[in-house]
N, C-alpha and C. Protein backbone atom coordinates (compact mmCIF):
# COMPACT_ATOMS: atom_id res chain seq x y z
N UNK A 1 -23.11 2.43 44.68
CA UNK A 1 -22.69 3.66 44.05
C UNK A 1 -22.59 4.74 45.13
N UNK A 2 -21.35 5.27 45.16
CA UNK A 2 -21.25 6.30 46.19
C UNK A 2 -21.97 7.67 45.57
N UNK A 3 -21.84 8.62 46.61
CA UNK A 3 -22.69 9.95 46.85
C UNK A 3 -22.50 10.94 45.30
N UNK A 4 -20.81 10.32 44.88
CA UNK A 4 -20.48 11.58 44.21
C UNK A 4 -20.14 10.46 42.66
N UNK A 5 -20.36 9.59 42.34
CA UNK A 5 -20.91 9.06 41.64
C UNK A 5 -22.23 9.11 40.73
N UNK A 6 -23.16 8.94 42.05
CA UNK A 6 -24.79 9.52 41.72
C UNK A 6 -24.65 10.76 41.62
N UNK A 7 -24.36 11.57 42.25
CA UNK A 7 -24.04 13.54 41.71
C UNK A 7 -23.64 13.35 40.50
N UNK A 8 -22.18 12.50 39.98
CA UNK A 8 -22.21 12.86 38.88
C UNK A 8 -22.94 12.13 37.44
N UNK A 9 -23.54 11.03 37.59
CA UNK A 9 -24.38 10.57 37.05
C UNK A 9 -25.91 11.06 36.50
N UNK A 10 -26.24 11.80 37.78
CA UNK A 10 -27.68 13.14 37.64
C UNK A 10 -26.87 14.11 36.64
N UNK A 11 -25.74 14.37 37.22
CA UNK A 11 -25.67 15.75 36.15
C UNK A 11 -25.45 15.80 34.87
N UNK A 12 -24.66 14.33 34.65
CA UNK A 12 -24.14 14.03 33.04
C UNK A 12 -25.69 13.79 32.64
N UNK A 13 -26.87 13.24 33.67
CA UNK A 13 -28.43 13.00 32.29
C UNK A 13 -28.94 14.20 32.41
N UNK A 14 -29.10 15.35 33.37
CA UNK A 14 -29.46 16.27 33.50
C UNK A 14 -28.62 17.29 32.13
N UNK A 15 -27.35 17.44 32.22
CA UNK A 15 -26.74 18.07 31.05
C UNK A 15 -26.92 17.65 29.31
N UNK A 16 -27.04 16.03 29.09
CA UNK A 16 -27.42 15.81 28.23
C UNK A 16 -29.01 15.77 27.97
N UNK A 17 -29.91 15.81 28.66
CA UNK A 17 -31.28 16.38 28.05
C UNK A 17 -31.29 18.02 27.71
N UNK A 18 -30.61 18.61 29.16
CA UNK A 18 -30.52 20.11 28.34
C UNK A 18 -29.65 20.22 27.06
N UNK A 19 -28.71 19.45 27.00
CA UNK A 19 -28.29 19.61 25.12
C UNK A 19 -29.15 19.43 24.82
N UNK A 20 -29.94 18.53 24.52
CA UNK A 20 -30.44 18.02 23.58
C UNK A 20 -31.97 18.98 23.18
N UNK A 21 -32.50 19.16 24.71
CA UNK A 21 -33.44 20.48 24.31
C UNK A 21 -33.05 21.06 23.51
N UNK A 22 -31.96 22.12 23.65
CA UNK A 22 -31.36 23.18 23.56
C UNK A 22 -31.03 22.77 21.49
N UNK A 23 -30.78 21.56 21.22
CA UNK A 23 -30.62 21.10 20.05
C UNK A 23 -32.19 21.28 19.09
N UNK A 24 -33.08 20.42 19.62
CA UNK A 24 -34.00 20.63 19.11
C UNK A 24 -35.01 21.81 19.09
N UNK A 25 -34.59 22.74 20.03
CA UNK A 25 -35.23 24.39 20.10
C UNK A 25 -34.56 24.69 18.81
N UNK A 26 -33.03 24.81 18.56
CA UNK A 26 -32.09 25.30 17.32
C UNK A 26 -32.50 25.20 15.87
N UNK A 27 -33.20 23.57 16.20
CA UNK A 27 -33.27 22.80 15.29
C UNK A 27 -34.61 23.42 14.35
N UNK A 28 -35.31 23.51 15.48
CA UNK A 28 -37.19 24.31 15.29
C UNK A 28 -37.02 25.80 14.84
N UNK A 29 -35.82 26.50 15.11
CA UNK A 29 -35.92 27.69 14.72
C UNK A 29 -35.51 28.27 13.50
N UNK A 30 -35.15 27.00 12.98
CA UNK A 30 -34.18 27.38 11.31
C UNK A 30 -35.33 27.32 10.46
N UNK A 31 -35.41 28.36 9.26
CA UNK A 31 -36.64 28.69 8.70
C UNK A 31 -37.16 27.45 7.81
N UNK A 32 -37.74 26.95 7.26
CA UNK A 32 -37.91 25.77 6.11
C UNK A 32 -37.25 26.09 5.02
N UNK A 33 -36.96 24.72 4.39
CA UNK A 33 -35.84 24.26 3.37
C UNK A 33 -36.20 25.63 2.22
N UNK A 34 -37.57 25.70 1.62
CA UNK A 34 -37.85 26.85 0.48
C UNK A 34 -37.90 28.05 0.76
N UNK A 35 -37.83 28.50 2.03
CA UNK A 35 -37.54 29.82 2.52
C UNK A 35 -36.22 30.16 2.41
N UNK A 36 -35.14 29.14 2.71
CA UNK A 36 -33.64 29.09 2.79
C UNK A 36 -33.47 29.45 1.60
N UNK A 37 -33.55 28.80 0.77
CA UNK A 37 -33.86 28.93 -0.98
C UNK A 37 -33.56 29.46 -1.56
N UNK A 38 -35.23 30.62 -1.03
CA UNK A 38 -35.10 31.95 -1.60
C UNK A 38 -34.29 32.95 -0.89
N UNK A 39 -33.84 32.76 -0.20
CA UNK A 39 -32.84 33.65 0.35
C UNK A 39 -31.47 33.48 0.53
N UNK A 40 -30.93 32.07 -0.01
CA UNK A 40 -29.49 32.49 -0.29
C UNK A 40 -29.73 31.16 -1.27
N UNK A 41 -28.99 31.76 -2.43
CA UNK A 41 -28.87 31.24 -4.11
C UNK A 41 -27.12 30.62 -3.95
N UNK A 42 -26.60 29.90 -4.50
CA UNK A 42 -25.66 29.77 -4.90
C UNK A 42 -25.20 30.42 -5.88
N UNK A 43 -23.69 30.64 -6.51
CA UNK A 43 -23.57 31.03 -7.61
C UNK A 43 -23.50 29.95 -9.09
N UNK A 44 -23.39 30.20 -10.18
CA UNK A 44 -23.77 29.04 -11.20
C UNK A 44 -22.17 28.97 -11.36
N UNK A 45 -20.99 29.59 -10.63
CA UNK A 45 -19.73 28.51 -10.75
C UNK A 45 -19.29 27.27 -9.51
N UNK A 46 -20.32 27.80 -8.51
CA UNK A 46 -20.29 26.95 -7.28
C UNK A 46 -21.14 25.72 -7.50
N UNK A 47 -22.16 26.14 -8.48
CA UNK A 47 -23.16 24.71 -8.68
C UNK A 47 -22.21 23.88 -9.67
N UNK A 48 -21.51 24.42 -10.79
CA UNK A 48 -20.85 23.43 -11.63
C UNK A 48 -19.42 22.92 -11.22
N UNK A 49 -19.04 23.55 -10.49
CA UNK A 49 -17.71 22.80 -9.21
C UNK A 49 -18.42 21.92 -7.84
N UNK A 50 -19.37 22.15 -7.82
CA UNK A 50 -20.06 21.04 -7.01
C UNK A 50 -20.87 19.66 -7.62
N UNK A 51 -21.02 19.91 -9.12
CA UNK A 51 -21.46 18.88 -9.87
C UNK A 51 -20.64 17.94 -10.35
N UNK A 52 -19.18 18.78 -10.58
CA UNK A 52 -17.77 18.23 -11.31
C UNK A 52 -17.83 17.37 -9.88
N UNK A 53 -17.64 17.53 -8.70
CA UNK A 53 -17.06 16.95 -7.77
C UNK A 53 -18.03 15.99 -7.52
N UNK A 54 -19.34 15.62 -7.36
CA UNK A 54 -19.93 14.80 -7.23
C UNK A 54 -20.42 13.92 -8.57
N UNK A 55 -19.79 14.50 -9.20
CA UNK A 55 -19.75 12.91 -10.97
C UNK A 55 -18.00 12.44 -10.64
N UNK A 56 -17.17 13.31 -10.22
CA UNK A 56 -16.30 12.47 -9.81
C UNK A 56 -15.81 11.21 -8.62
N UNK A 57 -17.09 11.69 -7.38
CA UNK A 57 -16.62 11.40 -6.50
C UNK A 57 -17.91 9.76 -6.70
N UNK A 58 -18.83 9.88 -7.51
CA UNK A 58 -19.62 8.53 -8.27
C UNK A 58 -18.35 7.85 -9.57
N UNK A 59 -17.61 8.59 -9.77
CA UNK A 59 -16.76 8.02 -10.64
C UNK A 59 -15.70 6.97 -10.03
N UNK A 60 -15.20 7.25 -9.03
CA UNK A 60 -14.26 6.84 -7.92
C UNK A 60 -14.91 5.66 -7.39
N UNK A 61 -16.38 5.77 -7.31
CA UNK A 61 -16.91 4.64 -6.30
C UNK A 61 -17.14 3.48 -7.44
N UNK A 62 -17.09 3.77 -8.72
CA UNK A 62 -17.15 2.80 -9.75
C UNK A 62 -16.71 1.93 -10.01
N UNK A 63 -14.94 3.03 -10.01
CA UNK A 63 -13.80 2.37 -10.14
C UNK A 63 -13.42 1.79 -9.07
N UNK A 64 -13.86 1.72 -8.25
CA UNK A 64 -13.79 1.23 -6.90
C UNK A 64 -13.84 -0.46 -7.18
N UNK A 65 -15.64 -0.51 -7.52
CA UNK A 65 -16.15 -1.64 -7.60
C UNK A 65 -15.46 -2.43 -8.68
N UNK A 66 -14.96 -1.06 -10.04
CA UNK A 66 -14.38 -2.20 -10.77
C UNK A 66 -13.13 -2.73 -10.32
N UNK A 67 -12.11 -2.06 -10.14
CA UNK A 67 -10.82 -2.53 -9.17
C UNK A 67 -11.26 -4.11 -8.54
N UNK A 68 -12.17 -3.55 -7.50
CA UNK A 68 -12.57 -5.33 -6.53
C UNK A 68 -13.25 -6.34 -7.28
N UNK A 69 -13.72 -5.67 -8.61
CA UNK A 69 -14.26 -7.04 -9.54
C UNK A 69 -13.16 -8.01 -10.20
N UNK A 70 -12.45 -7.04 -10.36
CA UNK A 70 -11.09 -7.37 -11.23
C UNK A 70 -10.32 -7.82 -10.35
N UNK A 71 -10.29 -8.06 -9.36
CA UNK A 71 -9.22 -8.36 -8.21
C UNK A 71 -9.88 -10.35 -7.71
N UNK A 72 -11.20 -9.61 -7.91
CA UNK A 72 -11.62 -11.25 -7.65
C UNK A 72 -11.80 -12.23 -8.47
N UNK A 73 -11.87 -11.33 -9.49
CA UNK A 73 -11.64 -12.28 -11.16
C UNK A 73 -10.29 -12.70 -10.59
N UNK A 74 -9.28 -12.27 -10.61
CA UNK A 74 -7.88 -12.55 -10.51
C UNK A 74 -7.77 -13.77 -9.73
N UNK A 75 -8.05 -13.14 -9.03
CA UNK A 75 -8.06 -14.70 -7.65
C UNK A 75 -8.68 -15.85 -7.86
N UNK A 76 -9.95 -15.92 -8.86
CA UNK A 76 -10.59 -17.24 -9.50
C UNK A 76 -9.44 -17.26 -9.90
N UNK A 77 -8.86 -16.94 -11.16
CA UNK A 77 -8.59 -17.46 -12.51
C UNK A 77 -6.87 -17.92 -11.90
N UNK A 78 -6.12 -17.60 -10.65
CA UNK A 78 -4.91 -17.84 -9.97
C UNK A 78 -4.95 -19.01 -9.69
N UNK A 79 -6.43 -19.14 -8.93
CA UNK A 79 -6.84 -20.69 -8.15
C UNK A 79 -6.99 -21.53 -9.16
N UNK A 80 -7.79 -21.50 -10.12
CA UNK A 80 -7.89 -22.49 -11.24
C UNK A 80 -6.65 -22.42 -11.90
N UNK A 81 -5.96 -21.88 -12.00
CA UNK A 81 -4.35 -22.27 -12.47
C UNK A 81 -3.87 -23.04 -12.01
N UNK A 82 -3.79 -23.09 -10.13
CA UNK A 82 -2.89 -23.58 -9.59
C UNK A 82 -3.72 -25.14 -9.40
N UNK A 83 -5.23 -25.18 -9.60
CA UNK A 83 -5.49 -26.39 -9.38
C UNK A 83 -5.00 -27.48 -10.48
N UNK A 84 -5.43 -26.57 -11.65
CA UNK A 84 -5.14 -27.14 -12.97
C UNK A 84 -3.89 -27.98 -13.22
N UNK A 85 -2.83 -27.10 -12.60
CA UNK A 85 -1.31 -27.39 -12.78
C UNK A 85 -0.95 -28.26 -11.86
N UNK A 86 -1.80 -28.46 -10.17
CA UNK A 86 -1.23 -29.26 -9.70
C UNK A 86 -2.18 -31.13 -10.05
N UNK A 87 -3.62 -30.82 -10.49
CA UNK A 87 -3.78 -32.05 -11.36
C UNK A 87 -2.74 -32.64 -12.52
N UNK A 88 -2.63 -31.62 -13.57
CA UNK A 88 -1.76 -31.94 -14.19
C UNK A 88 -0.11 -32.93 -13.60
N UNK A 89 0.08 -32.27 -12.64
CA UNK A 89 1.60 -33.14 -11.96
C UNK A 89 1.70 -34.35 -11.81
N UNK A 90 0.31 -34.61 -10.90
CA UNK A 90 -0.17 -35.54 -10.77
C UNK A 90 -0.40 -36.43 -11.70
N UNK A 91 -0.87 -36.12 -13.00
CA UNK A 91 -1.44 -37.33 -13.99
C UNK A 91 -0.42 -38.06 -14.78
């Protein structure tokens, strides 16, 4: 490893521990979760547009699963067709 390699190798770990200090000082200085709390409220149309959106966005992941249930049902019931039909040819 040349000279300016190792220079820049020290400085990229040297720069990423000072992030990362510098992260967790930030991190230590934000007041606790029930202090936050009490000092900034939402409003009660922001809580029920944030509730709509998260029963929808569990609604989506439902239909999700049902979509891929139904998709693999499909694919049994294709395969057993086609086995069915090609025994049948056969007999």
């Amino acid at each position: 490893m040349s000279g300016k390699e190792m220079d820049d190798s020290v400085f990229e770990a040297m720069l990423r521990h000072a992030l990362l200090e510098n992260l967790y000082e930030e991190i230590d200085s934000l007041p606790p979760d029930d202090e936050l709390a009490s000092l900034y409220t939402f409003s009660e149309a922001h809580t029920k547009r944030m509730e709509r959106l998260f029963a929808r966005e569990a609604l989506k992941g439902k239909l999700f699963a049902v979509a891929k249930l139904i998709g693999i049902i499909a694919t049994v019931v294709a395969t057993v067709i086609a086995i069915a039909v090609t025994i049948q040819y056969y007999l």
